[in-house]
C-alpha atoms as a PDB file:
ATOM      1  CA  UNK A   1      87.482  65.814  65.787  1.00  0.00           C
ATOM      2  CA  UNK A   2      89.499  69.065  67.180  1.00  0.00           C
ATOM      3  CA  UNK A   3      87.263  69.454  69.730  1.00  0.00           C
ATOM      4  CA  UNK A   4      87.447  65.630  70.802  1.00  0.00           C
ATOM      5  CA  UNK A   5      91.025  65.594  70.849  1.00  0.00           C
ATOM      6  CA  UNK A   6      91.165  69.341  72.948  1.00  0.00           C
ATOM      7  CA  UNK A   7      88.946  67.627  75.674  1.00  0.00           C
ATOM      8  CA  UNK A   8      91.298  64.374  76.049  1.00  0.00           C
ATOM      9  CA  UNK A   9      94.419  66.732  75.765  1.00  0.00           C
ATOM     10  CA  UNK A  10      92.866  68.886  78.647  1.00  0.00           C
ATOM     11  CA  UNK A  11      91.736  65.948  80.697  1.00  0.00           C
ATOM     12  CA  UNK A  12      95.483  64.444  80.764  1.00  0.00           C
ATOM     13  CA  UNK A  13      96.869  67.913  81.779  1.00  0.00           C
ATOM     14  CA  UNK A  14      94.692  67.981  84.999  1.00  0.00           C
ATOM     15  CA  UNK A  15      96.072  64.888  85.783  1.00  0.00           C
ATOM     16  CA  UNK A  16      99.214  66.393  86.092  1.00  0.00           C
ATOM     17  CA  UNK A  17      97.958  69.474  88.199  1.00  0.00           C
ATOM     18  CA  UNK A  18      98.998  68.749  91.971  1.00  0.00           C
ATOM     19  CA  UNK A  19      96.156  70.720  93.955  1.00  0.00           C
ATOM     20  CA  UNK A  20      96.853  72.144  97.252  1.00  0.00           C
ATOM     21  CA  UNK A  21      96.100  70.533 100.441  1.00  0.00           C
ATOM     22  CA  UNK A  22      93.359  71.983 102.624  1.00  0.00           C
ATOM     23  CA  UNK A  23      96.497  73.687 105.125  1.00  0.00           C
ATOM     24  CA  UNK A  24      98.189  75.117 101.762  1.00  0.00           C
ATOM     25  CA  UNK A  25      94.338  76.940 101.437  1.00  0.00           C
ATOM     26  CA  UNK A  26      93.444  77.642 104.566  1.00  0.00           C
ATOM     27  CA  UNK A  27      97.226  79.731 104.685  1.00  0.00           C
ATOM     28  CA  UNK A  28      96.648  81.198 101.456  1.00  0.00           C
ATOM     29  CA  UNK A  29      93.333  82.761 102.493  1.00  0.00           C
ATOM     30  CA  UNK A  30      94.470  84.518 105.460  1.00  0.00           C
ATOM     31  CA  UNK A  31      97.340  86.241 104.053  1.00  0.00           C
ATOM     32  CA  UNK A  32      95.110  87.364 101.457  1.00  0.00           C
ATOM     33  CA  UNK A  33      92.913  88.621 103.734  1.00  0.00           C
ATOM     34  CA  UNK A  34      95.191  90.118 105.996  1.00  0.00           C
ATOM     35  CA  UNK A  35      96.711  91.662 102.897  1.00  0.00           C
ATOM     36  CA  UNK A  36      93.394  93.111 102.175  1.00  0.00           C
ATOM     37  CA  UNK A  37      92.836  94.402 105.603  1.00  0.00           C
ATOM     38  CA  UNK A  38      96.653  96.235 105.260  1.00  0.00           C
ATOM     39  CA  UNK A  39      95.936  97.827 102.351  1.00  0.00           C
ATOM     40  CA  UNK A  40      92.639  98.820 102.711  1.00  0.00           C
ATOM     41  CA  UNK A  41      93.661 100.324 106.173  1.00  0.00           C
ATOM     42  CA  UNK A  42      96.916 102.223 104.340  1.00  0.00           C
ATOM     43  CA  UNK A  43      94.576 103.208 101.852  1.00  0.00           C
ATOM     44  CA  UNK A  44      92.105 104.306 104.271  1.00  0.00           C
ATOM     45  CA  UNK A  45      94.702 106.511 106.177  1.00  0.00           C
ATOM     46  CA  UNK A  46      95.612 108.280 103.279  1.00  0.00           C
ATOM     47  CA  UNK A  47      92.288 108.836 102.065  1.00  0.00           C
ATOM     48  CA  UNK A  48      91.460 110.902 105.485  1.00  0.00           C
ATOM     49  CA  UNK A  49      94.842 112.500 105.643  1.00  0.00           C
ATOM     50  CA  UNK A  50      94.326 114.236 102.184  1.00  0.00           C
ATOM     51  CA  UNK A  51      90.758 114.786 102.818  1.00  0.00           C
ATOM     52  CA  UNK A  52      91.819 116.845 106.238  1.00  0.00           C
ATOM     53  CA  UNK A  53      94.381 118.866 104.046  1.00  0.00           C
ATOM     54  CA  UNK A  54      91.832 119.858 101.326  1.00  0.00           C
ATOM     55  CA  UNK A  55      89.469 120.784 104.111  1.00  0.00           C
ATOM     56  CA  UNK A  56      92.487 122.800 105.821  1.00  0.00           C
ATOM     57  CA  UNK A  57      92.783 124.336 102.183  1.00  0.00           C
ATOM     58  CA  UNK A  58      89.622 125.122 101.184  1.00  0.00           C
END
């Protein structure tokens, strides 16, 4: 009976939920992506900078 009562609990709450529209989404995506792009780019940079100094080094 827990489980039956979990399942009509849950399917109330996602009535609640508001989902995002398709713009909300679409926005969402590309700062995540250009977020990714950033940091992989910072990341990137300082990746080849300390590679060049160990080089320099050694």
């Amino acid at each position: 009976m827990k489980l039956v009562q979990f399942v009509k609990e849950s399917y109330a709450e996602l009535k609640k939920v508001v989902w995002p529209g398709r713009d909300d989404v679409i926005s969402s995506v590309k700062v995540v992506i250009v977020s990714t792009i950033v940091v992989a780019l910072i990341l990137g940079l300082i990746d080849f900078v300390l590679s060049r100094g160990m080089l320099a080094i050694f």
